[in-house]
Protein backbone atom coordinates (compact mmCIF):
# COMPACT_ATOMS: atom_id res chain seq x y z
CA UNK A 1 -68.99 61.57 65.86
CA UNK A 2 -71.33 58.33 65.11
CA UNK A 3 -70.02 54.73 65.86
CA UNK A 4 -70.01 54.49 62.37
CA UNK A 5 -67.69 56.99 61.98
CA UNK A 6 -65.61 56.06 64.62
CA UNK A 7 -65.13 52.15 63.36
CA UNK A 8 -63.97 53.40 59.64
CA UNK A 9 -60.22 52.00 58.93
CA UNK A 10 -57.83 54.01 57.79
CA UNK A 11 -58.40 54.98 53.85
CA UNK A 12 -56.80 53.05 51.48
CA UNK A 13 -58.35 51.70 47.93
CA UNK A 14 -60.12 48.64 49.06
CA UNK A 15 -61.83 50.85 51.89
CA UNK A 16 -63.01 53.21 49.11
CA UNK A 17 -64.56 50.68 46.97
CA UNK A 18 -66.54 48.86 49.45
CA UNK A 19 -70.68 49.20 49.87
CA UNK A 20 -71.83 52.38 51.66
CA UNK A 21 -72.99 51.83 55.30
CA UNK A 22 -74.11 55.00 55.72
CA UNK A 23 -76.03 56.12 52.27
CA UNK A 24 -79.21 56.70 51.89
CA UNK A 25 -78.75 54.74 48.15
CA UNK A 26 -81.41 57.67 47.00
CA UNK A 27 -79.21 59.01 44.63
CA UNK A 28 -78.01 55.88 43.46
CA UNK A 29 -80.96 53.82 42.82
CA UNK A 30 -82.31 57.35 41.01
CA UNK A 31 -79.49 57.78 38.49
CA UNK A 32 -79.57 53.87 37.87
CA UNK A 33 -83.51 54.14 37.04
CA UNK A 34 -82.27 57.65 34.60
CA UNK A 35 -79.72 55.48 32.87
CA UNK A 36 -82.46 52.24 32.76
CA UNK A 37 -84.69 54.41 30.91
CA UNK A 38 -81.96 56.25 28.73
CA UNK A 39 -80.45 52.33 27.23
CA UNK A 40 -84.16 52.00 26.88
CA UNK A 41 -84.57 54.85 24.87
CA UNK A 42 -80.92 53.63 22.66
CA UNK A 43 -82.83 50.25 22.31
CA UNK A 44 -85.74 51.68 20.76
CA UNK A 45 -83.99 54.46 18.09
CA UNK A 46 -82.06 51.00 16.88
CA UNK A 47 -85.01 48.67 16.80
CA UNK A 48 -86.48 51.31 14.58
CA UNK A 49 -83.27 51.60 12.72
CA UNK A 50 -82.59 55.10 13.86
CA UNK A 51 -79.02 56.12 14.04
CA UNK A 52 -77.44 56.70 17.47
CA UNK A 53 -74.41 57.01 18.82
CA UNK A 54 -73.04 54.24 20.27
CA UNK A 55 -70.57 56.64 22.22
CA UNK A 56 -73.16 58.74 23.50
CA UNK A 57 -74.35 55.61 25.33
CA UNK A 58 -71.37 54.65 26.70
CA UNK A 59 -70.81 58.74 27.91
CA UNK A 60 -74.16 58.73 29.50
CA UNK A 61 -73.90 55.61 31.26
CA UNK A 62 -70.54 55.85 32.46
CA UNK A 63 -71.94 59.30 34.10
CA UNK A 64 -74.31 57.69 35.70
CA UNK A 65 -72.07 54.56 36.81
CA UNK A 66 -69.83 57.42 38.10
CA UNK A 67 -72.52 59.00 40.17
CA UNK A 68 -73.58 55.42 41.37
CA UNK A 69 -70.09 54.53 42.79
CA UNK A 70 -69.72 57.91 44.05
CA UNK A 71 -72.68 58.26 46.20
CA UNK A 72 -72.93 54.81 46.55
CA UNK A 73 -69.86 53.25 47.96
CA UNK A 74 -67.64 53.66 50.91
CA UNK A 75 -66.38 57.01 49.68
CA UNK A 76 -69.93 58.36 51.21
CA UNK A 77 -68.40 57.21 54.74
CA UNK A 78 -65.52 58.71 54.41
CA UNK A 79 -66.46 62.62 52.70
CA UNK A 80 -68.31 62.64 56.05
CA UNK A 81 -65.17 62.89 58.35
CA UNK A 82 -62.40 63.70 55.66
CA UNK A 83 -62.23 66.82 53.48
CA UNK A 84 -59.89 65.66 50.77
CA UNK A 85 -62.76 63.35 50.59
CA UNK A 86 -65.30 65.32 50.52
CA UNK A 87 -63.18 67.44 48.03
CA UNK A 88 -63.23 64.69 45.41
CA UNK A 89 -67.11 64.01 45.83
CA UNK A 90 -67.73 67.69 44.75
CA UNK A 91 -65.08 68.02 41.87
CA UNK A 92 -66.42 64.64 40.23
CA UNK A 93 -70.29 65.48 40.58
CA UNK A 94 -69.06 69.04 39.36
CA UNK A 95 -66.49 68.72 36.73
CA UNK A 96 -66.15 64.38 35.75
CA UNK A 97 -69.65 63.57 35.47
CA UNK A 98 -71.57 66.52 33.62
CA UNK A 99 -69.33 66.39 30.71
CA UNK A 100 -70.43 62.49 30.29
CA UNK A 101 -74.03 63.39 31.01
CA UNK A 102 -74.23 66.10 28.72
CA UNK A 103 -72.25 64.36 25.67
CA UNK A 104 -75.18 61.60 26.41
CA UNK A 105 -77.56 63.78 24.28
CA UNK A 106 -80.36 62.63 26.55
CA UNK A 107 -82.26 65.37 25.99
CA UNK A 108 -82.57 65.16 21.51
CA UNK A 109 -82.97 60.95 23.20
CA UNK A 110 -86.40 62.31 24.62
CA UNK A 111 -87.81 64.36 21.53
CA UNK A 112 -86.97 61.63 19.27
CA UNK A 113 -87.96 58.64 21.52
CA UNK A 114 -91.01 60.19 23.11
CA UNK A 115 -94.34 59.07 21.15
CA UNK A 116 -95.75 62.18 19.16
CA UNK A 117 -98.91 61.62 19.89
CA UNK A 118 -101.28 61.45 23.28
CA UNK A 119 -99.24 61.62 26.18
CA UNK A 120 -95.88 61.94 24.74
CA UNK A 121 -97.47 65.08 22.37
CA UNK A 122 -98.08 66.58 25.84
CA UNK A 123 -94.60 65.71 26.90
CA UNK A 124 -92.46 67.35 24.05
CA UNK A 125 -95.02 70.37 24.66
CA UNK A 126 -93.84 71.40 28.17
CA UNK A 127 -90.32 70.30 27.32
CA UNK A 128 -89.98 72.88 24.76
CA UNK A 129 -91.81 75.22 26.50
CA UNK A 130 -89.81 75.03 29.72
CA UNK A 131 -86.66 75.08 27.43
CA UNK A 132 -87.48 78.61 26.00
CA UNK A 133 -88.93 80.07 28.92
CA UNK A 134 -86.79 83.11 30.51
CA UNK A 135 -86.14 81.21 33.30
CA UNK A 136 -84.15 78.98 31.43
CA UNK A 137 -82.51 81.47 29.51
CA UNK A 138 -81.35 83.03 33.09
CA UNK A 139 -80.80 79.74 34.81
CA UNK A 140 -78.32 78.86 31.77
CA UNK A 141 -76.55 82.21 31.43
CA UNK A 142 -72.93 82.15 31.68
CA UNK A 143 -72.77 85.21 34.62
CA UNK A 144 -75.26 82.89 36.73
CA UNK A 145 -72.58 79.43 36.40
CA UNK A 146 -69.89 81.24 37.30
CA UNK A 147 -71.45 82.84 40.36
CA UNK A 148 -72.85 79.75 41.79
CA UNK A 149 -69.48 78.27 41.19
CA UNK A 150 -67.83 80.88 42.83
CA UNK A 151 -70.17 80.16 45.96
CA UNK A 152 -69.93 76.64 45.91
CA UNK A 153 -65.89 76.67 46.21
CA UNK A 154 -64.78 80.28 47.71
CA UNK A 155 -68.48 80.92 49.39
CA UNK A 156 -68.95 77.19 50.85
CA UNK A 157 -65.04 76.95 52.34
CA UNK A 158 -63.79 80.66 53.28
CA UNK A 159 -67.94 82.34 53.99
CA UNK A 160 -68.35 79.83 56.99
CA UNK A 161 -71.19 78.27 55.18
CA UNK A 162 -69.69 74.71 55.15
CA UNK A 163 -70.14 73.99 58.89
CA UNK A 164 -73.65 74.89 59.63
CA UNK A 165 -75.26 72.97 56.43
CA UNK A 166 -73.15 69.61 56.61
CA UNK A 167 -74.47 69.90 60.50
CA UNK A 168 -78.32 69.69 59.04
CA UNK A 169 -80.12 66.43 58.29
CA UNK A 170 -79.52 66.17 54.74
CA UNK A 171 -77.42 68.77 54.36
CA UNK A 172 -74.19 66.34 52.67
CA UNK A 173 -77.40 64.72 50.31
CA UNK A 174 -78.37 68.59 49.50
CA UNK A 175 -74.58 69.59 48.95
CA UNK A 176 -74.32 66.63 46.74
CA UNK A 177 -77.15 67.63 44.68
CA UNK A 178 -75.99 70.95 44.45
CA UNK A 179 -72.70 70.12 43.11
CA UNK A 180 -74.10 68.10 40.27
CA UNK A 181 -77.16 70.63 39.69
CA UNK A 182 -74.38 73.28 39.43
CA UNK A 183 -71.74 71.46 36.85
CA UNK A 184 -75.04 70.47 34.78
CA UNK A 185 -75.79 74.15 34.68
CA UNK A 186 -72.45 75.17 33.85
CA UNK A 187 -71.72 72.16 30.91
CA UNK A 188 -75.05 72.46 29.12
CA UNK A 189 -74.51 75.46 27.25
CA UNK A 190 -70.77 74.60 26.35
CA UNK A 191 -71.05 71.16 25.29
CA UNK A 192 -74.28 70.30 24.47
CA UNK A 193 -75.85 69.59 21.38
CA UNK A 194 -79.21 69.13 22.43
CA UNK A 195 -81.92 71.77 22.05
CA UNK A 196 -80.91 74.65 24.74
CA UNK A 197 -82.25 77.85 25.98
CA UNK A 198 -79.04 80.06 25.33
CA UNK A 199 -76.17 79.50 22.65
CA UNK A 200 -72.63 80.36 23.17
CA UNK A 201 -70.18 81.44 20.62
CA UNK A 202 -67.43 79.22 20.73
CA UNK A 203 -65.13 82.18 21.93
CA UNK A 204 -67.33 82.66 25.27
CA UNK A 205 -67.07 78.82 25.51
CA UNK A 206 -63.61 79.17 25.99
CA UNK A 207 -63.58 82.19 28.12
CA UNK A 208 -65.73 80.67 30.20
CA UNK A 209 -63.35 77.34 30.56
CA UNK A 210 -60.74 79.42 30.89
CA UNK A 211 -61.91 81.68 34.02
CA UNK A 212 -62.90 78.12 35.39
CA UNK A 213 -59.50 76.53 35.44
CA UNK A 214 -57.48 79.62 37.21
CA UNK A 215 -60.86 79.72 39.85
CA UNK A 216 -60.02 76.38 40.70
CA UNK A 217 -55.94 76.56 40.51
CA UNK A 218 -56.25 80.04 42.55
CA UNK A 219 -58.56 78.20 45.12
CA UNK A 220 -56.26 74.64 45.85
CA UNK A 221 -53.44 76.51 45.64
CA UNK A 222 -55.06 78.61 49.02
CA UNK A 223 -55.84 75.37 50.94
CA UNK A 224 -52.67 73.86 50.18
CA UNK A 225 -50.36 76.71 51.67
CA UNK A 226 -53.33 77.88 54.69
CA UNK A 227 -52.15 77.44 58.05
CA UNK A 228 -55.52 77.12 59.65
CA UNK A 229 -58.17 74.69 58.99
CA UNK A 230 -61.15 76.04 57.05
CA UNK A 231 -63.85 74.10 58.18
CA UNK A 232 -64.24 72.96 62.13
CA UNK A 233 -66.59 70.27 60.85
CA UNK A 234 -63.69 68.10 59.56
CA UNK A 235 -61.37 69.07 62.42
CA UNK A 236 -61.81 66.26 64.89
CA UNK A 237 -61.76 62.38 62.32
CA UNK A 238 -61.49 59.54 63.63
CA UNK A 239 -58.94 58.25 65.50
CA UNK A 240 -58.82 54.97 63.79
CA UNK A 241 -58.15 56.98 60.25
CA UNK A 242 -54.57 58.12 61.78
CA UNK A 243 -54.85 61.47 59.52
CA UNK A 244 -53.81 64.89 60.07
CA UNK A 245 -56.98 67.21 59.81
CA UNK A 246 -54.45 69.83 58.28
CA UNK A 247 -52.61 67.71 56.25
CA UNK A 248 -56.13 66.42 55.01
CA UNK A 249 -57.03 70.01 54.03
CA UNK A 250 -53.48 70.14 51.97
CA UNK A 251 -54.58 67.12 49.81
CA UNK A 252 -58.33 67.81 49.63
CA UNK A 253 -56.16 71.39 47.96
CA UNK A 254 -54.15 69.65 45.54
CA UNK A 255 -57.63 67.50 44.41
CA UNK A 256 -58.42 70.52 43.28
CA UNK A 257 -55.89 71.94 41.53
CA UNK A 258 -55.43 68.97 39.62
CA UNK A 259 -58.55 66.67 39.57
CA UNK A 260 -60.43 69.46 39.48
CA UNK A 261 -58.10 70.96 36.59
CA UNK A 262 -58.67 67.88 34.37
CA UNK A 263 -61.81 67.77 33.01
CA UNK A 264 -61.98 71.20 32.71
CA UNK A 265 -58.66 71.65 30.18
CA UNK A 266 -60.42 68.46 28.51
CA UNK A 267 -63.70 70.37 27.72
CA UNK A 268 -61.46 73.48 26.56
CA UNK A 269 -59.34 71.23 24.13
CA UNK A 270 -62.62 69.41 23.14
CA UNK A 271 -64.21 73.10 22.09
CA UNK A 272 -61.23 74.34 20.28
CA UNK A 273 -60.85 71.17 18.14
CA UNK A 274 -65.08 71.70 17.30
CA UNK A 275 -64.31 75.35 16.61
CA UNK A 276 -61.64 74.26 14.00
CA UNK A 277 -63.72 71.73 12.58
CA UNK A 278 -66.34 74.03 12.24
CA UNK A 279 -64.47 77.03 11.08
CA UNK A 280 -62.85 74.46 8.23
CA UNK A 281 -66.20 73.06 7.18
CA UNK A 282 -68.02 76.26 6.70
CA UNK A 283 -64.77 77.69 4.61
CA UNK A 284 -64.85 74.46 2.59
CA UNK A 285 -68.53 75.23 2.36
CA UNK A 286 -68.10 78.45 1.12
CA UNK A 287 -65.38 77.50 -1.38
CA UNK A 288 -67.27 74.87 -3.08
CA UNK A 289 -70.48 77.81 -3.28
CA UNK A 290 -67.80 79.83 -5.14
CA UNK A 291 -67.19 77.43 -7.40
CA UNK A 292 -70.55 76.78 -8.13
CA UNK A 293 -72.21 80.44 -7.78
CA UNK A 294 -69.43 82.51 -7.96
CA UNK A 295 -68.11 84.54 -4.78
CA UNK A 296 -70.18 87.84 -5.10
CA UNK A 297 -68.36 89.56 -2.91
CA UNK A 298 -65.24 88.84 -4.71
CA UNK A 299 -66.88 90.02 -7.96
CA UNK A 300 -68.49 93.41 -6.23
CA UNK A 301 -64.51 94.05 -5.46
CA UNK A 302 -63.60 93.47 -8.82
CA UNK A 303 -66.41 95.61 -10.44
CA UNK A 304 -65.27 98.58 -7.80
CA UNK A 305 -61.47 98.49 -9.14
CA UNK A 306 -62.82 97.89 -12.54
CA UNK A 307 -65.01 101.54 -12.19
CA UNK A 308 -61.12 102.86 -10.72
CA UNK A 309 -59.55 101.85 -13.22
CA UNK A 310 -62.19 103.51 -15.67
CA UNK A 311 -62.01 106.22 -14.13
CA UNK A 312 -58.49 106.83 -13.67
CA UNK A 313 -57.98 105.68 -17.58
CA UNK A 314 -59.54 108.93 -18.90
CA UNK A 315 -57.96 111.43 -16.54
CA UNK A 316 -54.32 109.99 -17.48
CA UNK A 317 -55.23 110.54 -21.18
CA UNK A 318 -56.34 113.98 -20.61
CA UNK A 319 -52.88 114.75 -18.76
CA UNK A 320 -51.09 113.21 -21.47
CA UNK A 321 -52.58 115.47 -24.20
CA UNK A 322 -52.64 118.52 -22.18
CA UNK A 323 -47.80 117.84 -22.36
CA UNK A 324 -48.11 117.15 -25.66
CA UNK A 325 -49.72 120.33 -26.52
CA UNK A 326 -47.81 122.29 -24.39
CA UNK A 327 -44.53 120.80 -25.70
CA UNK A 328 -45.61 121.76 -29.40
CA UNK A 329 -46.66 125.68 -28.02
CA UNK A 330 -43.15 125.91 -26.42
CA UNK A 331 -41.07 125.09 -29.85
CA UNK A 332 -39.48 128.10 -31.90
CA UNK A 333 -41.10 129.07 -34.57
CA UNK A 334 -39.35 127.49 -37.58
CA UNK A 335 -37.22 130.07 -40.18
C-alpha cells in the first residue's frame, strides 16, 4: 500500500471530485486534445455553412468531459484500493461514454472536414481503406464484442486475471484502455451512423443489447450474494477509508446491475424507436410509389385471380349445359 493510498479519507462526494494525485493525466490531456480538434472540426462545417448537429457536439464532448473527470479526478485514487470503485471506472468507460462518442459522428466529422486534396487526399485514403479491410470486419463482428466482454467482466473477476495485471506498472492505465477500446468496439456497429466495416440488422442490434443486459444482471447479481472476495488485490484498503472489503465487493455488484444496466436498456430503447421510424418511413415510402407507379405486385395478384376467374368462368358454363341437357333427355316423351 503507497502513502498515498494510505492518507485517502474516507469516500464521500467531495473526495470524488477532487484533482487526481495519483494520475498520470495521459488519458486526460489525450481525450481533451480529441475533443479540441473535434469542436474544431464543428467550427469549420459551420463557417462553411455546412449543417451539423449541434447535439452531436454536445454527445461527443460530454464523452470526452466524462472520460476527463473519470481518469482525471480523485476517483483514479480511489479504483486503486476500492472495487466498487474500480467497478464504476469500467462500466462508464464501457457502457456511459461510447454511446456519447459514437452518437458524436466523429468519424463522417473527418471525411467531410479533412481537405480533399494533398495530405488530407492521403488521409481519407487509408481511412477507408482500414475501414473495409477484414480486419475491421472481424474486429467489429458481433461474436468478437461479446467475447471480449465476456472476458473483461466473468474472465477479469472469477479467471484470477484481475490480481496479477493491476499488480503491473500500468496495468490500471492498460485496463482502462481496454474497457473503453472494448465498449467502442461493441457500440460502433449498433449505433453508429458513420461509415463502418459491418452493418447490423436492427434485429441483431437488439439481440445483441439484449444478451448484454442479462450478462451484466447475471454477473452483479454473483458479487452481490458471494461470500468470498474475488480479487485479493482489493482485500486489504486503507484503514483511513473505514470500508468493508466484502461489503465493497456487494456495492461494486449492485454498480453493475444497475449502472451498468442503464445505458445499455437506453441504447435498446434508442434502436427500437429508429427501427419504427424506419420501418414507418419506408412503408410511407412505398405507399406514396403506389400512388404514383402503381403497386406491381398488387396488380401481378390481381392479374393471377383475374386468369382464375377466367378460367373457372368457362368450366361452370360447361357444367351448367351438360344439367340442362340431361334434364331435357330424362323427360317422357310427350303423347
Amino acid at each position: 500500500m503507497t502513502g498515498l493510498a494510505a492518507a485517502l479519507p474516507p469516500p464521500s462526494l467531495d473526495a470524488f471530485w477532487s484533482l487526481s494525485s495519483n494520475a498520470t493525466f495521459a488519458v486526460p490531456v489525450v481525450v481533451s486534445a480529441l475533443a479540441l480538434l473535434y469542436l474544431i472540426g464543428a467550427l469549420t462545417q459551420w463557417a462553411r455553412r455546412r449543417a451539423w448537429s449541434v447535439l452531436r457536439v454536445i454527445s461527443f464532448i460530454a464523452g470526452c468531459a466524462v472520460v476527463v473527470v473519470t481518469t482525471g479526478s480523485a476517483l483514479e485514487d480511489y479504483s486503486q484500493v476500492m472495487l466498487s470503485v474500480f467497478m464504476f471506472e469500467q462500466l462508464t468507460l464501457m457502457m456511459l461514454v461510447p454511446p456519447l462518442l459514437v452518437l458524436g459522428s466523429p468519424g463522417r466529422l473527418l471525411l467531410r472536414s479533412v481537405p480533399h486534396r494533398g495530405l488530407g487526399r492521403l488521409v481519407l485514403i487509408a481511412s477507408l481503406s482500414l475501414l473495409r479491410s477484414r480486419p475491421a470486419r472481424l474486429l467489429f463482428h458481433p461474436a468478437l464484442s461479446v467475447a471480449v466482454f465476456l472476458l473483461l467482466f466473468y474472465g477479469l473477476y472469477l479467471g484470477e486475471l484481475l490480481d496479477p495485471i493491476l499488480s503491473m506498472p500500468g496495468g490500471h492505465l492498460a485496463l482502462e484502455l481496454a474497457f473503453l477500446g472494448a465498449g467502442l468496439v461493441f457500440t460502433i456497429p449498433i449505433l453508429s451512423d458513420d461509415p463502418s466495416p459491418i452493418r447490423l440488422s436492427y434485429p441483431a442490434r437488439a439481440l445483441d443489447l439484449a444478451a448484454e443486459v442479462a450478462l451484466h444482471a447475471f454477473f452483479g447479481v454473483f458479487l452481490m450474494v458471494s461470500p468470498t472476495l474475488v480479487s485479493d488485490y482489493f482485500a486489504t484498503p486503507p484503514d483511513s477509508l473505514a470500508i468493508d472489503p466484502l461489503v465493497d465487493q456487494g456495492v461494486a455488484g449492485g454498480l453493475a446491475w444497475s449502472y451498468g444496466e442503464g445505458p445499455t436498456v437506453l441504447m435498446l430503447l434508442y434502436i427500437l424507436h429508429r427501427w419504427f421510424t424506419d420501418d414507418t418511413r419506408r412503408a410511407q415510402a412505398a405507399d406514396a410509389r403506389a400512388d404514383r407507379d402503381g403497386d406491381t405486385d398488387l396488380d401481378a395478384y390481381n392479374e393471377y385471380l383475374a386468369r382464375l376467374r377466367g378460367t373457372a368462368a368457362p368450366d361452370a358454363s360447361s357444367t351448367e349445359r351438360a344439367a340442362a341437357a340431361g334434364e331435357r333427355g330424362a323427360d317422357p316423351p310427350s303423347g
